[in-house]
Structures are given as structure tokens and as C-alpha cells.
PDB file of N, CA and C in Angstrom:
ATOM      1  N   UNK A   1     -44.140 -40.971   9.592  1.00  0.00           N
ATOM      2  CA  UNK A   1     -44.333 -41.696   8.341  1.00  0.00           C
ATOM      3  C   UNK A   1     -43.707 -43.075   8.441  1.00  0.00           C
ATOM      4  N   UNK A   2     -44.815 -44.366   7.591  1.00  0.00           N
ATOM      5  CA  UNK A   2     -43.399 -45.637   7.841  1.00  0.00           C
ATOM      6  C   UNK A   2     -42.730 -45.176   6.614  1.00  0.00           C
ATOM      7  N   UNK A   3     -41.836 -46.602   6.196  1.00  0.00           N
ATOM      8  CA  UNK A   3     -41.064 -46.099   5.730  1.00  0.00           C
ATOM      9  C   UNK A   3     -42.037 -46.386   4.417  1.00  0.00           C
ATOM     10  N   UNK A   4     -42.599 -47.463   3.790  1.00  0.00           N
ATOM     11  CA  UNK A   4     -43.666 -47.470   2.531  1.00  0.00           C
ATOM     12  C   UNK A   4     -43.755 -46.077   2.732  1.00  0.00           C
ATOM     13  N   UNK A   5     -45.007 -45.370   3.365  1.00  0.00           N
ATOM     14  CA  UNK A   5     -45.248 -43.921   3.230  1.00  0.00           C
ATOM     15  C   UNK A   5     -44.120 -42.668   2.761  1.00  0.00           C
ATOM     16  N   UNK A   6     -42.882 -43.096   3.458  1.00  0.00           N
ATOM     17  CA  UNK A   6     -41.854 -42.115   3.090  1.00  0.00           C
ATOM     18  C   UNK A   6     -41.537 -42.511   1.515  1.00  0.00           C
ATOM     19  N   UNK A   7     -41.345 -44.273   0.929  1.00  0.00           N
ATOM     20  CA  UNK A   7     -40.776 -44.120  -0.411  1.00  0.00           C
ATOM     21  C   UNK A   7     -41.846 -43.946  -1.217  1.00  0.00           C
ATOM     22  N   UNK A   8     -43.241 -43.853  -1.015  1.00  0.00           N
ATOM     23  CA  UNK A   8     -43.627 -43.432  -1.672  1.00  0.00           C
ATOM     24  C   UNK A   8     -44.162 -42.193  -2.285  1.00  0.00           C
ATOM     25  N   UNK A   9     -43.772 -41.196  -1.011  1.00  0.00           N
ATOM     26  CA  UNK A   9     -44.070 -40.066  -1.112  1.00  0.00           C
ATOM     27  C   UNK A   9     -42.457 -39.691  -2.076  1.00  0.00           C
ATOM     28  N   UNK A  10     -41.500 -39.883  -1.855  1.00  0.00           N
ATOM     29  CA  UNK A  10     -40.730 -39.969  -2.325  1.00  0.00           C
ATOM     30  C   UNK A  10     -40.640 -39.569  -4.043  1.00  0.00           C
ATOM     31  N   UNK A  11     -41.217 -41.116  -4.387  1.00  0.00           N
ATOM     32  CA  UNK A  11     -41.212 -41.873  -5.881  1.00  0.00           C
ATOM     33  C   UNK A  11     -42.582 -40.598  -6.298  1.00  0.00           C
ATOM     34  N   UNK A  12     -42.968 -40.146  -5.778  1.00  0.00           N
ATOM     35  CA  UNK A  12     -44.383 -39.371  -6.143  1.00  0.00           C
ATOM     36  C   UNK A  12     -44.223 -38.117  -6.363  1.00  0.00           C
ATOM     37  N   UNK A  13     -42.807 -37.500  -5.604  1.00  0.00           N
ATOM     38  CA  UNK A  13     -42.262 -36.428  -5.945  1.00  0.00           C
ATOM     39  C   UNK A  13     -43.416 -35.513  -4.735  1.00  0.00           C
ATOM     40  N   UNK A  14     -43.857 -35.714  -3.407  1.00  0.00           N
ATOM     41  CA  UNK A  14     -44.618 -35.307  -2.405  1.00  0.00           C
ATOM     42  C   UNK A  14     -43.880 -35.012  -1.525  1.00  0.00           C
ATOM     43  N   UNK A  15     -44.517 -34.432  -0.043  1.00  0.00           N
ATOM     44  CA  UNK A  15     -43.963 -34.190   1.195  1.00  0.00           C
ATOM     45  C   UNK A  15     -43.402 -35.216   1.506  1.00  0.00           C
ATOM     46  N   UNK A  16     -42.084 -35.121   2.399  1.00  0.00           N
ATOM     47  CA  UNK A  16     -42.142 -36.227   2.852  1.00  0.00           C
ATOM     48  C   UNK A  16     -40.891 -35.830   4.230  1.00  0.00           C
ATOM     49  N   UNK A  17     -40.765 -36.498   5.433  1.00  0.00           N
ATOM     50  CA  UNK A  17     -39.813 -36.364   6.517  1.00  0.00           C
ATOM     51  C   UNK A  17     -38.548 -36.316   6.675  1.00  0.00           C
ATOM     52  N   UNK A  18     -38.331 -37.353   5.751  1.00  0.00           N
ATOM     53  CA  UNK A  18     -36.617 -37.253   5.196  1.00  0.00           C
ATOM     54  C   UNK A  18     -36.709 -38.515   4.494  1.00  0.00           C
ATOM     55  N   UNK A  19     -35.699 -38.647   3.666  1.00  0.00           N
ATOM     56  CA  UNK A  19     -35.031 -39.710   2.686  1.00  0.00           C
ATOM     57  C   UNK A  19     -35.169 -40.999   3.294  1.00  0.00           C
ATOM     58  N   UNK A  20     -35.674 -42.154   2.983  1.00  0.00           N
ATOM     59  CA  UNK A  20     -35.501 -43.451   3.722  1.00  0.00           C
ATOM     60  C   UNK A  20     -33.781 -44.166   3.285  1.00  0.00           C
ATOM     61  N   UNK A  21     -33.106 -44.452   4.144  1.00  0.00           N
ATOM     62  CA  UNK A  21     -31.999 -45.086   3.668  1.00  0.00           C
ATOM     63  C   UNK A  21     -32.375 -47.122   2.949  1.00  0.00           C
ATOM     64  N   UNK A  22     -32.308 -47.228   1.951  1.00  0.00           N
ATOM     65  CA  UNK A  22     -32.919 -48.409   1.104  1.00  0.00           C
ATOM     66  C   UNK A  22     -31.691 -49.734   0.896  1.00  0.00           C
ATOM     67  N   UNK A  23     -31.617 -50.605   1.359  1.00  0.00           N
ATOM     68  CA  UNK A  23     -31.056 -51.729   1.160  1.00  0.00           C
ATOM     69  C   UNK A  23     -31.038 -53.044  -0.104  1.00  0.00           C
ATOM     70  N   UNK A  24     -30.666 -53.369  -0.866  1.00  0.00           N
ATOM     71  CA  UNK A  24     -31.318 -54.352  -1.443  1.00  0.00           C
ATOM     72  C   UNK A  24     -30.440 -55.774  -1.488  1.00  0.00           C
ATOM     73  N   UNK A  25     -29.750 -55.833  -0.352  1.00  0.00           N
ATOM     74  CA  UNK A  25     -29.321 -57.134  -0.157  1.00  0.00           C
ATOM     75  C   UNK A  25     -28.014 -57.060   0.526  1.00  0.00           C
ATOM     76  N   UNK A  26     -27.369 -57.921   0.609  1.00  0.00           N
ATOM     77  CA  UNK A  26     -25.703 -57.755   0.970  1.00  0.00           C
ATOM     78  C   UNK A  26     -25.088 -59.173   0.328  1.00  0.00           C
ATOM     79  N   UNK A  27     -23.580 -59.110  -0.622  1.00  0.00           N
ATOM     80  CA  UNK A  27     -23.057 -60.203  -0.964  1.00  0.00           C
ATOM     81  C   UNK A  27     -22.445 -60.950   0.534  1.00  0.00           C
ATOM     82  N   UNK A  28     -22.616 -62.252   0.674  1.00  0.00           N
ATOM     83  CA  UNK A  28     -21.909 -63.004   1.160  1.00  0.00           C
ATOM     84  C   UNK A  28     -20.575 -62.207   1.796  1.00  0.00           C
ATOM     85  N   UNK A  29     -19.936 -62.217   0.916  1.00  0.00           N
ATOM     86  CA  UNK A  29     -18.016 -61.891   1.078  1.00  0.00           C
ATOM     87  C   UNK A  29     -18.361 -60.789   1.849  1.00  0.00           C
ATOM     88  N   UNK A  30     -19.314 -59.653   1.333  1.00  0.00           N
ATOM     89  CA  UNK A  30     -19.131 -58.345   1.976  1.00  0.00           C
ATOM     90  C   UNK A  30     -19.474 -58.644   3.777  1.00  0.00           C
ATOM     91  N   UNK A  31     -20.544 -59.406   3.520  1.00  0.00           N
ATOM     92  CA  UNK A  31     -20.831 -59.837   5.081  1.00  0.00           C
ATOM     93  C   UNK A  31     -19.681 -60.319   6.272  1.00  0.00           C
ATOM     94  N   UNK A  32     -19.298 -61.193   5.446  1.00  0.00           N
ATOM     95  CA  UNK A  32     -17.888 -61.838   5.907  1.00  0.00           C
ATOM     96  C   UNK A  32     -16.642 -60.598   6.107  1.00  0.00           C
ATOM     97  N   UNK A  33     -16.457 -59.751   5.439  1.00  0.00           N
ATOM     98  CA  UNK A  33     -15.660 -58.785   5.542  1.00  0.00           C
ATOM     99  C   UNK A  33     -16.350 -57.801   6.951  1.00  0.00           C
ATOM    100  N   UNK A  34     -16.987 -57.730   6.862  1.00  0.00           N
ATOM    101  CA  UNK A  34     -18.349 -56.738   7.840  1.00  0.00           C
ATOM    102  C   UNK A  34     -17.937 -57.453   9.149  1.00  0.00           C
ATOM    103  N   UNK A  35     -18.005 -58.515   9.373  1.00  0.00           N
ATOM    104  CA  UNK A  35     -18.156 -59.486  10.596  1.00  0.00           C
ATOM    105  C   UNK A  35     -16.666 -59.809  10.860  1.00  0.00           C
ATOM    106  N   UNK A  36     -15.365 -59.582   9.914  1.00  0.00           N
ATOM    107  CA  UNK A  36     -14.071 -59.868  10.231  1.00  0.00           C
ATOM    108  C   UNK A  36     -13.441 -58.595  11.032  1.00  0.00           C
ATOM    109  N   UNK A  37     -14.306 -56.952  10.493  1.00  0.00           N
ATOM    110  CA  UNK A  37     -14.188 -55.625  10.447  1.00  0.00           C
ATOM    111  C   UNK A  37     -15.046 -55.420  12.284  1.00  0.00           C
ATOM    112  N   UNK A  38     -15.763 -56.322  12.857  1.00  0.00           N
ATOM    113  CA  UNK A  38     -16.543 -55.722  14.084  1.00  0.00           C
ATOM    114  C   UNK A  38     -17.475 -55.293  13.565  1.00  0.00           C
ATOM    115  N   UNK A  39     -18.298 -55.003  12.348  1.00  0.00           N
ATOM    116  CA  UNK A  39     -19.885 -54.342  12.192  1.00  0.00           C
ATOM    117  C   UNK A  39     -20.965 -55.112  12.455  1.00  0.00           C
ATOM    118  N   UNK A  40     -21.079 -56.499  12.065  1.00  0.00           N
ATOM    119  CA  UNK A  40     -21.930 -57.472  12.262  1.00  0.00           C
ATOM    120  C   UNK A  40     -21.318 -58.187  13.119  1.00  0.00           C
ATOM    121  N   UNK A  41     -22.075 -59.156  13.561  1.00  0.00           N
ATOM    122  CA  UNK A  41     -22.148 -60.694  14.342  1.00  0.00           C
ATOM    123  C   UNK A  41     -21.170 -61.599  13.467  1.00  0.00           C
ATOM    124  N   UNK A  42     -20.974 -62.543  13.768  1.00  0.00           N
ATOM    125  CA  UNK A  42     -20.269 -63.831  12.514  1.00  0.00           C
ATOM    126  C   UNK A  42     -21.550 -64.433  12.266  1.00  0.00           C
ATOM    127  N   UNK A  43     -22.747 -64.444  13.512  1.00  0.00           N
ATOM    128  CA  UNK A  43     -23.935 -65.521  13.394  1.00  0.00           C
ATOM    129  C   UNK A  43     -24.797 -64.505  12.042  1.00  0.00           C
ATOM    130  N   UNK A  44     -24.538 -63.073  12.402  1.00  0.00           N
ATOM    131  CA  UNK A  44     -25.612 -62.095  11.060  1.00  0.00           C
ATOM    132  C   UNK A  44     -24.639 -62.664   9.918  1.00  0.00           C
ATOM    133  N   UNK A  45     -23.666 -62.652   9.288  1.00  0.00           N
ATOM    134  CA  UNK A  45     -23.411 -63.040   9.013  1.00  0.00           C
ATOM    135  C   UNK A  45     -23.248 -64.608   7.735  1.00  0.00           C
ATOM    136  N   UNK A  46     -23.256 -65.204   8.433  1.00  0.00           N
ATOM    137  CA  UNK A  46     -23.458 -66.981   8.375  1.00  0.00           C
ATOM    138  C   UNK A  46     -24.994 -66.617   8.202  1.00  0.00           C
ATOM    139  N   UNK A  47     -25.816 -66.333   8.472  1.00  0.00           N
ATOM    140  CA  UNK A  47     -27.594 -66.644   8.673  1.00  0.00           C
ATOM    141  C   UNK A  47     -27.437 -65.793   7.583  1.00  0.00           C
ATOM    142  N   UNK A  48     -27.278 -64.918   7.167  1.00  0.00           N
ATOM    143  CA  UNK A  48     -28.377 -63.904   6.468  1.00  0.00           C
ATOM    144  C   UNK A  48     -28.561 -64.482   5.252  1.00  0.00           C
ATOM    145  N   UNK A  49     -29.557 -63.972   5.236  1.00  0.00           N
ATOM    146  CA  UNK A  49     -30.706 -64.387   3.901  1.00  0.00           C
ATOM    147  C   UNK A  49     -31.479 -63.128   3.630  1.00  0.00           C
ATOM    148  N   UNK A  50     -32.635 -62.584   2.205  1.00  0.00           N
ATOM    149  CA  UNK A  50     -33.111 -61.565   2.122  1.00  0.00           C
ATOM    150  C   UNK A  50     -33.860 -61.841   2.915  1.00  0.00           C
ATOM    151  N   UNK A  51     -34.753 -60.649   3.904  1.00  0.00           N
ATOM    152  CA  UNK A  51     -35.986 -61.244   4.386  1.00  0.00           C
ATOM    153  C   UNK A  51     -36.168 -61.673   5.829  1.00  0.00           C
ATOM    154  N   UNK A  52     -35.218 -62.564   6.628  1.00  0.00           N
ATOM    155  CA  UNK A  52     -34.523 -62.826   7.812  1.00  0.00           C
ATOM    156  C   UNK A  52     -34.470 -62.263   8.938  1.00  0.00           C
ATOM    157  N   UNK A  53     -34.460 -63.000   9.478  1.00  0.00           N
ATOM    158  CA  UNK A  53     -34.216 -61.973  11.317  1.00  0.00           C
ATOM    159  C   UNK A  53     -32.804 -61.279  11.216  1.00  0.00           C
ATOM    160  N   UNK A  54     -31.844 -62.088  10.305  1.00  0.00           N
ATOM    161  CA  UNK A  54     -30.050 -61.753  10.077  1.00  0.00           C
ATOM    162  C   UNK A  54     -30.668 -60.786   9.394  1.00  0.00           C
ATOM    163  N   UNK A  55     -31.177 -60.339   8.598  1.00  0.00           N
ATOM    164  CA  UNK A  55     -31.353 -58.890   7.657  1.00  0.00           C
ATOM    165  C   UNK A  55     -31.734 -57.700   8.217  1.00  0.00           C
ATOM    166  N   UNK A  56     -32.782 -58.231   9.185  1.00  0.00           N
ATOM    167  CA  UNK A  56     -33.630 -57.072   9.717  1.00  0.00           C
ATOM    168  C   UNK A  56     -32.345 -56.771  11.117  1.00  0.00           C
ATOM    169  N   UNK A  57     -31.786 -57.419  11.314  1.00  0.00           N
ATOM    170  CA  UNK A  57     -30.738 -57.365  12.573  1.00  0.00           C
ATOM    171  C   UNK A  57     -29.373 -56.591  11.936  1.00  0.00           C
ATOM    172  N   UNK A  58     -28.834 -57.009  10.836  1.00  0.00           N
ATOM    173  CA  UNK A  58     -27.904 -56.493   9.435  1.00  0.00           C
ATOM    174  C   UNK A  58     -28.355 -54.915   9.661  1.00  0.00           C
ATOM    175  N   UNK A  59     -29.364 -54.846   9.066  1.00  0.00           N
ATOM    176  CA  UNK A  59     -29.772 -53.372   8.853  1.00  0.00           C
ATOM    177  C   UNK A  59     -29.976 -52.159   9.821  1.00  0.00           C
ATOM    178  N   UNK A  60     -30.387 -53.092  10.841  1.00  0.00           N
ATOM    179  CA  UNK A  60     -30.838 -52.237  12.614  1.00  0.00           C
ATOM    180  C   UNK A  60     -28.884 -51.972  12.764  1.00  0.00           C
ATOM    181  N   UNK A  61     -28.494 -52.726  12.643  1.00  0.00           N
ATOM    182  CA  UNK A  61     -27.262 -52.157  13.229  1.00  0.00           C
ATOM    183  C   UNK A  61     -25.843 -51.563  12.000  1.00  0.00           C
ATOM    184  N   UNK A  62     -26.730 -51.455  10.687  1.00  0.00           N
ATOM    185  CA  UNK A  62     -25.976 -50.466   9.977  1.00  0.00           C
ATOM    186  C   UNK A  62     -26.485 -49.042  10.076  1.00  0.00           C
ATOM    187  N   UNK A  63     -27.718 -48.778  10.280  1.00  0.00           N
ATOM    188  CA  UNK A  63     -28.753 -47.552  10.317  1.00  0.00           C
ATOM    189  C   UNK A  63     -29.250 -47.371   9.295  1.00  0.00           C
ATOM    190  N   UNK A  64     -29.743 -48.870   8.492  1.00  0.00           N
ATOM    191  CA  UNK A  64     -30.494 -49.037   7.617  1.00  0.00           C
ATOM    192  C   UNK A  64     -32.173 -49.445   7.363  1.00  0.00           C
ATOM    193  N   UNK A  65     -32.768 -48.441   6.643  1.00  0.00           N
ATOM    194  CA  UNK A  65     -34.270 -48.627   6.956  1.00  0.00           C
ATOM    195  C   UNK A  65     -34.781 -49.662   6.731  1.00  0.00           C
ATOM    196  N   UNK A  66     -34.676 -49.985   5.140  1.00  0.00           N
ATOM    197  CA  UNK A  66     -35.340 -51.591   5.354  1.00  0.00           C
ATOM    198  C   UNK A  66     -35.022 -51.972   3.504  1.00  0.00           C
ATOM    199  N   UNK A  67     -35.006 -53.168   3.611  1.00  0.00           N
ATOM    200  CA  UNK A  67     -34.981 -54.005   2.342  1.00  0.00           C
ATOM    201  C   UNK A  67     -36.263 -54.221   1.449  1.00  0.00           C
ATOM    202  N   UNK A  68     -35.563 -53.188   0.122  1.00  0.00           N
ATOM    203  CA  UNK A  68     -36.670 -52.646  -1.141  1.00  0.00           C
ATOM    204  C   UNK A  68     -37.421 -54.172  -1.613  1.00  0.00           C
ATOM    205  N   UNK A  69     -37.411 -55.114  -1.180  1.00  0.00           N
ATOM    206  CA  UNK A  69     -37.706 -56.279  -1.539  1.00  0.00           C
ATOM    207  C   UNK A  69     -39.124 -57.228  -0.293  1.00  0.00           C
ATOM    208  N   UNK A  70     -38.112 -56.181   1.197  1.00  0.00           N
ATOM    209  CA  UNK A  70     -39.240 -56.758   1.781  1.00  0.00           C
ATOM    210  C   UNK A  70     -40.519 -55.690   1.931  1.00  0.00           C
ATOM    211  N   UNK A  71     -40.718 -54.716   1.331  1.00  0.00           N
ATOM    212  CA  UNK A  71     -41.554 -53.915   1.750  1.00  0.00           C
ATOM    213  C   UNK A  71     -42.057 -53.925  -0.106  1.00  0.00           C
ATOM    214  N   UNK A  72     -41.520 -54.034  -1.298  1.00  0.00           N
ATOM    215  CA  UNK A  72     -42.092 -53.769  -2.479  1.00  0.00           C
ATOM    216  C   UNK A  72     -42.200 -55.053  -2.912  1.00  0.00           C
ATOM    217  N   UNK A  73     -43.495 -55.640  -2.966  1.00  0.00           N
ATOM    218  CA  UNK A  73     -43.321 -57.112  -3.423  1.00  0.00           C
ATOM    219  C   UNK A  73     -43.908 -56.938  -4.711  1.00  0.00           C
ATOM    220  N   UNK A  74     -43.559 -56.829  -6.066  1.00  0.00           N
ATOM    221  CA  UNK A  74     -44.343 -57.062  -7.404  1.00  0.00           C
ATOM    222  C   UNK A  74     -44.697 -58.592  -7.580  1.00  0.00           C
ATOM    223  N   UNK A  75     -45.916 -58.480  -8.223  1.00  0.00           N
ATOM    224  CA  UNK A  75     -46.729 -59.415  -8.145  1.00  0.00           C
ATOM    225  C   UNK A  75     -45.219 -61.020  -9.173  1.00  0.00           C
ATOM    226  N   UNK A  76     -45.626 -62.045  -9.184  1.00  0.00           N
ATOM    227  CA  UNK A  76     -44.711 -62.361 -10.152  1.00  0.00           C
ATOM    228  C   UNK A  76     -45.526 -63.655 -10.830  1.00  0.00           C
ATOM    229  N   UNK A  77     -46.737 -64.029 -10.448  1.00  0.00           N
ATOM    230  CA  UNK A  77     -47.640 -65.406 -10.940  1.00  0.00           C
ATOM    231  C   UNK A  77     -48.295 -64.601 -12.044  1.00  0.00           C
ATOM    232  N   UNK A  78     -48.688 -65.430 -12.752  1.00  0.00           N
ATOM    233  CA  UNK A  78     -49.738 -64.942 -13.909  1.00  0.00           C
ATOM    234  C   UNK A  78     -51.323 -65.179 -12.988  1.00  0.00           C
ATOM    235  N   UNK A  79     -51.967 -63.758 -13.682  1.00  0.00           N
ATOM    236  CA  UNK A  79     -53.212 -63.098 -13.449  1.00  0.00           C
ATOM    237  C   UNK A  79     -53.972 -62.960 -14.463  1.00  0.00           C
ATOM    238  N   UNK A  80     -55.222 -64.112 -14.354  1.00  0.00           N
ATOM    239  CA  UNK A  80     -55.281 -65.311 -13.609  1.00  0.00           C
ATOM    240  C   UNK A  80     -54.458 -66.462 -13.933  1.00  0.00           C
ATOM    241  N   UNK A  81     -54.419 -67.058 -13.488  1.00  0.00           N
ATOM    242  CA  UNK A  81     -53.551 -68.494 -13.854  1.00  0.00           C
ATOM    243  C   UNK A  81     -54.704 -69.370 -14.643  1.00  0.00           C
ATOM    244  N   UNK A  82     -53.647 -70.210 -15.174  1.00  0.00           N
ATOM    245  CA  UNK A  82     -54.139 -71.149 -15.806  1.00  0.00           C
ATOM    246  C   UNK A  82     -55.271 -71.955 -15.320  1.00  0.00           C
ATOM    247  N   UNK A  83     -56.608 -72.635 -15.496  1.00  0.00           N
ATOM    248  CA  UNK A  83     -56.817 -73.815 -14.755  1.00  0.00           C
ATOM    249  C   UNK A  83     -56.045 -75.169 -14.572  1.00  0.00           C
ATOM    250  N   UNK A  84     -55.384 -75.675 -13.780  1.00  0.00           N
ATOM    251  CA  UNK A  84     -54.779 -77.211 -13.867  1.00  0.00           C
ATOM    252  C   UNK A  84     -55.998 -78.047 -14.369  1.00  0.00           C
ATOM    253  N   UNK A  85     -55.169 -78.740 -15.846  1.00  0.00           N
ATOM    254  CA  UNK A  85     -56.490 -79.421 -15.974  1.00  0.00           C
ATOM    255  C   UNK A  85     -55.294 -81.058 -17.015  1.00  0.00           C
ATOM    256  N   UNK A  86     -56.008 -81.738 -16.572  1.00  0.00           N
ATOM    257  CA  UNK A  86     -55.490 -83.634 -16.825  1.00  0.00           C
ATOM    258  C   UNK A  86     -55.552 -83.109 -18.494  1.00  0.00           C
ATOM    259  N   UNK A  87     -54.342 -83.418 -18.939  1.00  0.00           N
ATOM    260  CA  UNK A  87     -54.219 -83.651 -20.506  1.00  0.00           C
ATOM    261  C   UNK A  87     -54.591 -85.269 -20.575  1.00  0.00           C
ATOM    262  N   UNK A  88     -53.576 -85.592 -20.089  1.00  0.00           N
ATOM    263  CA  UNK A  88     -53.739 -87.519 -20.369  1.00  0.00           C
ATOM    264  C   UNK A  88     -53.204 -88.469 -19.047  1.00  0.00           C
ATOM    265  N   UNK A  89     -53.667 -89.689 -18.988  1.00  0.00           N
ATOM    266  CA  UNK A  89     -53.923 -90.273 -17.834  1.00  0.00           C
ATOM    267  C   UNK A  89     -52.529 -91.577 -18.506  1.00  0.00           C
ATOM    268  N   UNK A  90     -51.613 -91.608 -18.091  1.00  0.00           N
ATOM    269  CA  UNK A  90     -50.765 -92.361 -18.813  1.00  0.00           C
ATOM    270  C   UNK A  90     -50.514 -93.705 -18.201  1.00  0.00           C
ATOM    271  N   UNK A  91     -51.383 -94.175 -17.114  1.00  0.00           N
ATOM    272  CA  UNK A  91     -52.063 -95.405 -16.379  1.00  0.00           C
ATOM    273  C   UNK A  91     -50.882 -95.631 -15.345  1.00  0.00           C
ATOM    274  N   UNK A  92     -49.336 -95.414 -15.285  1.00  0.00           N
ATOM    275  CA  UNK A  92     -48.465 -96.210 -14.377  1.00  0.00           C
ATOM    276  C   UNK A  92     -48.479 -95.214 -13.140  1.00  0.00           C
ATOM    277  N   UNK A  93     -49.498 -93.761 -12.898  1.00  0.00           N
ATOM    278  CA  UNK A  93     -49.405 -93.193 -11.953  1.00  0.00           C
ATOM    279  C   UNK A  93     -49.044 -91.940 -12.573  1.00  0.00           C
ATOM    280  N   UNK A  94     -48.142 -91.772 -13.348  1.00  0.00           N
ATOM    281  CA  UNK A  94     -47.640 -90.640 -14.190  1.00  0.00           C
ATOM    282  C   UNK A  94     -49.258 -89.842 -15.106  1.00  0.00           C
ATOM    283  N   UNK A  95     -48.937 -88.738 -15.355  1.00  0.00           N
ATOM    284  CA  UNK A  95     -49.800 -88.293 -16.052  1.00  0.00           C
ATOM    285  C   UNK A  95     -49.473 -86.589 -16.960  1.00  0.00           C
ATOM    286  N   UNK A  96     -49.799 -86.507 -17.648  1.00  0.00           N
ATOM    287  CA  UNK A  96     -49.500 -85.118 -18.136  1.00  0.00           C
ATOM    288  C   UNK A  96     -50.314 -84.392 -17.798  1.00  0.00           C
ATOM    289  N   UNK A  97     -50.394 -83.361 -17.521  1.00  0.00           N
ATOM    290  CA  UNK A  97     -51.319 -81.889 -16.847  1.00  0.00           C
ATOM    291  C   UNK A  97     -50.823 -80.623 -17.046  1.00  0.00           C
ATOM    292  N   UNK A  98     -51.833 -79.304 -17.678  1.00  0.00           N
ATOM    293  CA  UNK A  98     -51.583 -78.735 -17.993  1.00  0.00           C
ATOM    294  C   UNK A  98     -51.694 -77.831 -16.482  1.00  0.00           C
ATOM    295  N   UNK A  99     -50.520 -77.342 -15.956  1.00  0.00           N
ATOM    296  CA  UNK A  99     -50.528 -76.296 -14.659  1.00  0.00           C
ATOM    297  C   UNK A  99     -50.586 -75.153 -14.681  1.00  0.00           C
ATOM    298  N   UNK A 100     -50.442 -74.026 -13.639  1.00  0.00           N
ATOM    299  CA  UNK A 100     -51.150 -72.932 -13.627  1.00  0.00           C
ATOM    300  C   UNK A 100     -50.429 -72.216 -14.337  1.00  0.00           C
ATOM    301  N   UNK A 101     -49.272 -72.232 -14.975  1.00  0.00           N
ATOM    302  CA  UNK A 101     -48.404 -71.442 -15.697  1.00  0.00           C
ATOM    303  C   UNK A 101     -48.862 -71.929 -17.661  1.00  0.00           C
ATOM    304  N   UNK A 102     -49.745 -72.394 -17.633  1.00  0.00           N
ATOM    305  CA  UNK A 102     -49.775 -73.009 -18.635  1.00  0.00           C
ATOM    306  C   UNK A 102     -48.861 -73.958 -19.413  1.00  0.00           C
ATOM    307  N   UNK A 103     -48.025 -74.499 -18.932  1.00  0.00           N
ATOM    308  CA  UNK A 103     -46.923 -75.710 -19.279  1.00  0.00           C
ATOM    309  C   UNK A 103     -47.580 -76.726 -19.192  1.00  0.00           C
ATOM    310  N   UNK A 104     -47.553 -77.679 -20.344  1.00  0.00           N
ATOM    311  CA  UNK A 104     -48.097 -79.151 -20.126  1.00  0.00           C
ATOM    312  C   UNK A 104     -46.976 -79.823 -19.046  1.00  0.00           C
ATOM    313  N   UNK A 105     -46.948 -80.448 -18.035  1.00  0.00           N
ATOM    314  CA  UNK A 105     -45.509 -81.332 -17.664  1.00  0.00           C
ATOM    315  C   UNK A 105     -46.080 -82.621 -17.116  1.00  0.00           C
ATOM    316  N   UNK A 106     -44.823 -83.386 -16.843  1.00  0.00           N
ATOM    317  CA  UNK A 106     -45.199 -84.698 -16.417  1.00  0.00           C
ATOM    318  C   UNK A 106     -45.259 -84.762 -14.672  1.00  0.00           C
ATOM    319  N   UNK A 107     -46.706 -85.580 -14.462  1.00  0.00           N
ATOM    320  CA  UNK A 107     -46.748 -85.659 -12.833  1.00  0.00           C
ATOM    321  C   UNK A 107     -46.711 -87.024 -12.574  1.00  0.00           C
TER     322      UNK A 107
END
């Protein structure tokens, strides 16, 4: 099973191989503590970001499956979006336009 397949068999209350172990980030400090302790790199460390080669490297060497963020992406734009469309042409280059979020703003 990957691991999608395992949490979702999971969340579905189905068969499934065993429990996925689930991550959803690491603070800074804790990293820094991690990397002062011998668990991480100083470079995993310093780099990590969600998402990252430092994360996916973070996690391989805690015996962690994977980050609920990089495998569950909820949608987050509006469906459909707005059309961008010219409110007013304000001649010095500037202009108002209504964008895909529906906000009039200045361009």
C-alpha cells in the first residue's frame, strides 16, 4: 500500500497494512534541538522547509512516513474564479481590475 492508500483506508475505517506514522511539520527550535541532540544534520536543520528535500530527509531519518500536507493538498482558490476584468483605465499606467478572487485592486 502507499502511504495515500494506507491513510485512506485508514480515515474510511477499511483494511489496511499498518498505521502510517503522519508528520505535519517541525518548529524551528525543535530542529535545532534535534541537530544539537545528533538526530538530524545542522544543514536538515537550517534548510528545512514543509515540502523540501530537508523534510523528506527529516523524516527518512526519524522513521517518519510522510508530511499530511505533502500528500493531502485541499483545494484553496475559488471554484471558478472570478474573470479578471479592467474596472477603469486611470491613464498614468495604473488601473483598477477586478481579479480572480473577486477584489477590485490597484495595478
Amino acid at each position: 500500500m502507499t502511504n495515500r492508500d494506507r491513510t485512506m483506508a485508514v480515515l474510511h475505517y477499511k483494511d489496511h497494512d499498518r498505521l502510517p506514522i503522519v508528520y505535519f511539520g517541525f518548529w524551528k527550535e525543535t530542529l535545532a534541538k534535534w541537530s544539537r541532540e545528533g538526530h538530524v544534520t545542522e544543514e536538515e536543520a537550517k534548510g528545512w522547509a514543509d515540502g523540501n528535500e530537508y523534510d523528506f530527509s527529516v523524516a527518512k531519518r526519524l522513521g517518519l512516513d510522510y508530511n499530511w500536507a505533502g500528500i493531502f493538498k485541499p483545494p484553496i482558490d475559488l471554484f471558478p474564479a472570478f474573470e479578471v476584468k479592467l474596472i477603469r483605465d486611470l491613464g498614468n499606467g495604473a488601473r483598477h481590475v477586478r481579479d480572480e478572487y473577486g477584489a477590485v485592486v490597484l495595478q
